[in-house]
Protein backbone atom coordinates (compact mmCIF):
# COMPACT_ATOMS: atom_id res chain seq x y z
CA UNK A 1 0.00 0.00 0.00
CA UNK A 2 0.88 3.58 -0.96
CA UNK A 3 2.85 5.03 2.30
CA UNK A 4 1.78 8.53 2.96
CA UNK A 5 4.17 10.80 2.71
CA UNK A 6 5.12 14.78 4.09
CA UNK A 7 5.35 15.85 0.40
CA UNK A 8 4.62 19.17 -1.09
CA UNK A 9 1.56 19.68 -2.80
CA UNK A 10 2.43 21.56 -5.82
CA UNK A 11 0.07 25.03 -6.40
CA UNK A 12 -1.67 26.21 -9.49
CA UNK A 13 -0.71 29.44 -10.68
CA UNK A 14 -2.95 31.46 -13.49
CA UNK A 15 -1.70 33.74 -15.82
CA UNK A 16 -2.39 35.22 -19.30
CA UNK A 17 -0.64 33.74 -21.70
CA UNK A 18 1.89 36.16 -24.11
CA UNK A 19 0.60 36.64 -27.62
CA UNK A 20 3.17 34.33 -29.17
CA UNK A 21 1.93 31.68 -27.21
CA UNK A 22 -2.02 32.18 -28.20
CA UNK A 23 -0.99 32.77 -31.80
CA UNK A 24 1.04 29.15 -31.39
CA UNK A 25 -2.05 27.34 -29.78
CA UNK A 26 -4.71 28.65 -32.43
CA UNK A 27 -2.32 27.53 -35.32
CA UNK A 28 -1.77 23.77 -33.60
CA UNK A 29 -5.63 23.42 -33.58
CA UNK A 30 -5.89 24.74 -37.08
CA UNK A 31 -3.31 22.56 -38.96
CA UNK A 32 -4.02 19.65 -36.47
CA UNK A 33 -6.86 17.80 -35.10
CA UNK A 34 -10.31 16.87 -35.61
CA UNK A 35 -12.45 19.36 -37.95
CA UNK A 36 -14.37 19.69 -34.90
CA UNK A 37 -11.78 21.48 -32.94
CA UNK A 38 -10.88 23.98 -36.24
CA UNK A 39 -14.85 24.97 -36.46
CA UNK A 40 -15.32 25.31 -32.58
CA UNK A 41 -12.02 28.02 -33.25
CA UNK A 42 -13.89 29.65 -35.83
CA UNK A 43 -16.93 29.83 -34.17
CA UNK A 44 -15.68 31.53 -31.34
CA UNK A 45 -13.23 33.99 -33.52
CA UNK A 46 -14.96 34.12 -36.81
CA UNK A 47 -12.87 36.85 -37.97
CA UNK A 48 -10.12 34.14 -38.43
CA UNK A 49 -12.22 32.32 -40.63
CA UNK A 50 -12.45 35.01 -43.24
CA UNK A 51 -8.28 36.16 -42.64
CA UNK A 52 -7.16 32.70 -43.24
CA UNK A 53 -9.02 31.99 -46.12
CA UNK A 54 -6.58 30.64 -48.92
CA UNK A 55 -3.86 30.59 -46.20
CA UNK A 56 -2.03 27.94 -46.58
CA UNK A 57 1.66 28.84 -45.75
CA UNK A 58 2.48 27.78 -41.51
CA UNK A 59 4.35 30.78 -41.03
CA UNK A 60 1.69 33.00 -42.37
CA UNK A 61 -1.31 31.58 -40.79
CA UNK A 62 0.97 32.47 -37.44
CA UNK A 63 1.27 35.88 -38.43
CA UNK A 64 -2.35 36.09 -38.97
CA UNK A 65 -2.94 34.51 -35.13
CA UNK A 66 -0.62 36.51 -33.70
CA UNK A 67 -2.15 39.98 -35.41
CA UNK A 68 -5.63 38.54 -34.47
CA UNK A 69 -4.31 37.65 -31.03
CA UNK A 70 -3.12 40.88 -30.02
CA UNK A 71 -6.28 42.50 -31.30
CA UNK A 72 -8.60 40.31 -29.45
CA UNK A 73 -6.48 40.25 -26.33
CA UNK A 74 -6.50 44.50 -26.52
CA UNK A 75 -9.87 44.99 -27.02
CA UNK A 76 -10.94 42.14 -23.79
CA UNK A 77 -8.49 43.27 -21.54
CA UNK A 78 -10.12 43.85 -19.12
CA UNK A 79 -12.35 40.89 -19.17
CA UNK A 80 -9.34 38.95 -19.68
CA UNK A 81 -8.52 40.81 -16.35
CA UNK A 82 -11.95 39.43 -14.80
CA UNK A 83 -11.55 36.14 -16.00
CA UNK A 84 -8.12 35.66 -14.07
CA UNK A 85 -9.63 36.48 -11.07
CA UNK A 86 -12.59 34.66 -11.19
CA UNK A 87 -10.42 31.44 -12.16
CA UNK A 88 -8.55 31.76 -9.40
CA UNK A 89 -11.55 32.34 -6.67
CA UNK A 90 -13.17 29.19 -7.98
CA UNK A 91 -10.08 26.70 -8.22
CA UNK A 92 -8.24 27.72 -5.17
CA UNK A 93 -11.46 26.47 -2.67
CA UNK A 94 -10.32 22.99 -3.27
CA UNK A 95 -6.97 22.75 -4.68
CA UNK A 96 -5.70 20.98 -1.55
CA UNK A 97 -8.54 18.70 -1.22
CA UNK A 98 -8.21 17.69 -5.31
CA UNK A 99 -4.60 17.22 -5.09
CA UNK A 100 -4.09 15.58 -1.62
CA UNK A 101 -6.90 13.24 -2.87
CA UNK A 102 -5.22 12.65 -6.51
CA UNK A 103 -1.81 11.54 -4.52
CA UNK A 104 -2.95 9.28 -2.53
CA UNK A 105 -5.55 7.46 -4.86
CA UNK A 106 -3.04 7.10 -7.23
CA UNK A 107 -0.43 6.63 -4.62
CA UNK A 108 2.27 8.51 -5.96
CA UNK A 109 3.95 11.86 -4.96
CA UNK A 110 4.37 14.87 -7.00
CA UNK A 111 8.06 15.68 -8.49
CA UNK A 112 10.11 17.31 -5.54
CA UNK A 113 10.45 19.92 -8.67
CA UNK A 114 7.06 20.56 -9.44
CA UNK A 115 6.50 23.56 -6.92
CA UNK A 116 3.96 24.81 -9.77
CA UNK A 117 1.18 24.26 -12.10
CA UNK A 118 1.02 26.67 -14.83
CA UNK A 119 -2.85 27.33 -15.61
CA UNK A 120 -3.05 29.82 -19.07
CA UNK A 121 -6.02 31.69 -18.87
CA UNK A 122 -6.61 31.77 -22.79
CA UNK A 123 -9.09 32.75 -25.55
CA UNK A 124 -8.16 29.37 -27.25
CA UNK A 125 -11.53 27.56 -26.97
CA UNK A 126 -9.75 24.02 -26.35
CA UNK A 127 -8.07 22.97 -23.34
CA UNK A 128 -4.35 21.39 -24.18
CA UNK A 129 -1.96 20.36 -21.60
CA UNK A 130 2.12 20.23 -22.20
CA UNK A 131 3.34 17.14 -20.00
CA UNK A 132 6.92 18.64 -20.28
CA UNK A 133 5.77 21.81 -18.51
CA UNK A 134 2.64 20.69 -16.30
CA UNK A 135 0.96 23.68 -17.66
CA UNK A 136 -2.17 24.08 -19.22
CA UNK A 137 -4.99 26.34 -20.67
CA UNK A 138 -8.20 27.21 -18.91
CA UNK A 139 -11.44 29.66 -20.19
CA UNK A 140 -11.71 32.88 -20.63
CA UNK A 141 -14.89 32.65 -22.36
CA UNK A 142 -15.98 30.28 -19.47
CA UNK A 143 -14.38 30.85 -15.72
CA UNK A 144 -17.32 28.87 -14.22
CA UNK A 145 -15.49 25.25 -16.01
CA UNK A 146 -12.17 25.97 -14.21
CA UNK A 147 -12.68 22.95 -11.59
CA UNK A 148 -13.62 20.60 -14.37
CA UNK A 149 -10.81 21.58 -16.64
CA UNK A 150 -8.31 21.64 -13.80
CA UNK A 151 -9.20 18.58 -12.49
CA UNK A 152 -9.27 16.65 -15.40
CA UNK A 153 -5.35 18.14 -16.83
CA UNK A 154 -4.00 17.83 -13.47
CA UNK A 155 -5.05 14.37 -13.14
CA UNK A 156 -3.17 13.72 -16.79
CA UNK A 157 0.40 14.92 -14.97
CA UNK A 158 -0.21 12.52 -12.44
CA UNK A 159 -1.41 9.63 -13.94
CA UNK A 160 1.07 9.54 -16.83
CA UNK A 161 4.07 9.70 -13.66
CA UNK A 162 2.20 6.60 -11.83
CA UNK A 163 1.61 4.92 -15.77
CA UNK A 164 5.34 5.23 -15.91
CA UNK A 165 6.24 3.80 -12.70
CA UNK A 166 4.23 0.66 -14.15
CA UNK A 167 4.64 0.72 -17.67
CA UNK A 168 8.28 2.01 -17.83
CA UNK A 169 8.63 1.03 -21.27
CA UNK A 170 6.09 3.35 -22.74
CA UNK A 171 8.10 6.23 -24.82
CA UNK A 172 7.25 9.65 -24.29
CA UNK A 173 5.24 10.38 -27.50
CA UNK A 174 2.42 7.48 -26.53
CA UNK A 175 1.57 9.92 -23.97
CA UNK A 176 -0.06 12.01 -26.97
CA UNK A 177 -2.16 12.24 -29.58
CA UNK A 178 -2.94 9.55 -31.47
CA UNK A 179 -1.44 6.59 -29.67
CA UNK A 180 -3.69 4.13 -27.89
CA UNK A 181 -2.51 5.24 -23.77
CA UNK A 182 -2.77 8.64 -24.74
CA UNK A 183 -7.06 7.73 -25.65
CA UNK A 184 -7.24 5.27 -22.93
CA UNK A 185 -5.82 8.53 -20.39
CA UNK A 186 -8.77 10.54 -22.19
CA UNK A 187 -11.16 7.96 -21.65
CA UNK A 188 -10.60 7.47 -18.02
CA UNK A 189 -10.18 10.39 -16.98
CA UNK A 190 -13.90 11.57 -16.94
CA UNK A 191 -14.55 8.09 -15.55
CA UNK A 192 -12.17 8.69 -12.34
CA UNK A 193 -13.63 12.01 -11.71
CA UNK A 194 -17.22 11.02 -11.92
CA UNK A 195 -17.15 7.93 -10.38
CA UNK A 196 -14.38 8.86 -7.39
CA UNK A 197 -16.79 9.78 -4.53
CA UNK A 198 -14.92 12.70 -2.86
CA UNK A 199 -14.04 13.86 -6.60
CA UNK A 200 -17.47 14.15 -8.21
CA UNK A 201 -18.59 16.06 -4.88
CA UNK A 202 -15.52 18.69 -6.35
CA UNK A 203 -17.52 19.00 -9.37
CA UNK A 204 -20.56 20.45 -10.25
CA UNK A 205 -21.46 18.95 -13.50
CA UNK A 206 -20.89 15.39 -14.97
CA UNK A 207 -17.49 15.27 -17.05
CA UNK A 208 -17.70 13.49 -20.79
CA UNK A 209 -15.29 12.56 -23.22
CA UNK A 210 -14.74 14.24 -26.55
CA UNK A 211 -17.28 13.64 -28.74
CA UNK A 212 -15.29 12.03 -31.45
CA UNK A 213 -14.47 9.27 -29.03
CA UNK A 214 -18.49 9.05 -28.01
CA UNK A 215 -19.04 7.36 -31.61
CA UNK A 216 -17.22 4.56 -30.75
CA UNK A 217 -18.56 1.01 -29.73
CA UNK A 218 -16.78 -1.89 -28.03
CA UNK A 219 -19.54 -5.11 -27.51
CA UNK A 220 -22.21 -2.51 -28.53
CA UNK A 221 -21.54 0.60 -25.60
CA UNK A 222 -19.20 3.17 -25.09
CA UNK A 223 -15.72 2.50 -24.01
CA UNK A 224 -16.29 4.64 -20.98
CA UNK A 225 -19.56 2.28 -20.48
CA UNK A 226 -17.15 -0.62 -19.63
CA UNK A 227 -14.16 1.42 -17.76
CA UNK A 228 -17.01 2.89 -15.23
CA UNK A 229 -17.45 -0.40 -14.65
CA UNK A 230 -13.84 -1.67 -14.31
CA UNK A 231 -13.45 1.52 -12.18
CA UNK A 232 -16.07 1.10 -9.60
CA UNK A 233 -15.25 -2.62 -8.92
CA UNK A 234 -11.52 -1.34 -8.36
CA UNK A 235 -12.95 1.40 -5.64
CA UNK A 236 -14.99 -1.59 -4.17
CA UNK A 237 -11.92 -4.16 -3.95
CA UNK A 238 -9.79 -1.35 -2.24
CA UNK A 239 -7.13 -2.90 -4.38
CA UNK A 240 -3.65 -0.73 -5.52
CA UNK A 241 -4.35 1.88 -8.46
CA UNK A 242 -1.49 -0.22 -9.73
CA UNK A 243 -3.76 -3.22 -10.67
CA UNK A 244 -6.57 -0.95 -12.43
CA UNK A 245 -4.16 0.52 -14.71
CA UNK A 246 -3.32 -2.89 -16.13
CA UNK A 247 -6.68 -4.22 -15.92
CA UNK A 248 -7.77 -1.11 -18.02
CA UNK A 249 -4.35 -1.31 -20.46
CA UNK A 250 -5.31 -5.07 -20.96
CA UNK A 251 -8.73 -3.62 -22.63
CA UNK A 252 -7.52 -1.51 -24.63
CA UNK A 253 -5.24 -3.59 -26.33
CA UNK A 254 -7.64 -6.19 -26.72
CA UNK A 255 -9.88 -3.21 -28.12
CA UNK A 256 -7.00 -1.09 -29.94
CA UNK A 257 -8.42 -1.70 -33.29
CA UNK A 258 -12.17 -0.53 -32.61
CA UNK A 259 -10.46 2.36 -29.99
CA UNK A 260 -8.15 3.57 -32.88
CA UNK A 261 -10.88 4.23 -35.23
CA UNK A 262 -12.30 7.53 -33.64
């Protein structure tokens, strides 16, 4: 069993992210991706839709980002302002319950280096996470999803150090999109925070994959159907998080070819 230990507890800090970053964001959704992700973009900045039309050059569609970036991020400012703030007053109320909890259910600490969590309060629409940093983007268009979000990137930093621990052969880019642990970590995720009573009391709506990933049918139901399932008889059997990870790894590689599909 997973000794409890006088570790730090790593903090999330928000900030607004510099242009250059936005600009570099908005252009990895926009050459990358489902078409999903690209319209949601244009839908919430439709004035990128018309400047990037016949744009098919990588350094120009950045220029066209960044120009649209700085724009957008001038004329919110201070909503961007407001939307810091309100972050921040809704995470902080339980950051030391989510995270305490997070350790020990996956029983495993935190880096001794990770003193910080880098939350980028951003008018990118999507919500990616960079493993190398433990950083990630939150809403500006939507402060009141910053427990959601948060929980569900944070829990991606921590899982992939445990998944490591017990899978030490996995190679750094399977922890991304498109390999099959980087879908099975999107797939659980929602699973662990519904399902994990003192995390779905955190949470004030009920957490869903993407819907690309909805479509996709293993014996008939959805792949999160059968990993609720796996999931709650792990909380019952009080067994190590250890032994769900390869119960759940076993799945989806008996599943990879109907997973892979989405």
């Amino acid at each position: 069993m997973y000794a409890m230990q006088k570790a730090h507890i790593p903090k999330v800090r928000f900030e607004l992210p510099t242009i250059d970053r936005e600009a570099k964001v908005l252009v990895m959704f926009l050459r990358s991706g489902p078409e999903a992700w690209k319209k949601h973009i244009y839908e919430r900045h439709p004035e990128l839709t018309v400047a990037l039309r016949g744009v098919t050059d990588v350094d120009e569609i950045y220029k066209v980002c960044y120009v649209h970036a700085r724009r957008f991020r001038h004329d919110h400012a201070q909503e961007f302002r407001k939307a810091l703030r309100d972050n921040e007053a809704l995470w902080h109320p339980i950051e030391e319950e989510y995270l305490k909890t997070l350790r020990e259910h996956f029983e495993i600490d935190y880096p001794s280096h990770r003193r910080v969590m880098r939350a980028y309060v951003s008018m990118v629409p999507m919500y990616p996470r960079w493993l190398s940093q433990w950083s990630f983007n939150v809403s500006y268009f939507q402060p009141d999803r910053i427990r959601e979000i948060a929980c569900h990137e944070i829990q991606h930093f921590l899982y992939f150090k445990k998944w490591l621990e017990v899978f030490p052969e996995t190679t750094y880019k399977e922890l991304n999109r498109p390999h099959l642990v980087w879908m099975l970590s999107e797939l659980v995720a929602p699973v662990i925070l519904n399902e994990h009573p003192e995390f779905s009391k955190l949470l004030t709506r009920k957490q869903e994959t993407y819907k690309h990933f909805q479509k996709i049918r293993v014996d008939g139901k959805q792949p999160t159907t059968h990993l609720a399932r796996m999931y709650r008889k792990h909380l019952r059997s009080g067994a190590p998080f250890e032994s769900f990870l390869r119960e759940i790894w076993e799945f989806a590689q008996t599943n990879k070819e109907a997973l892979l599909k989405a």
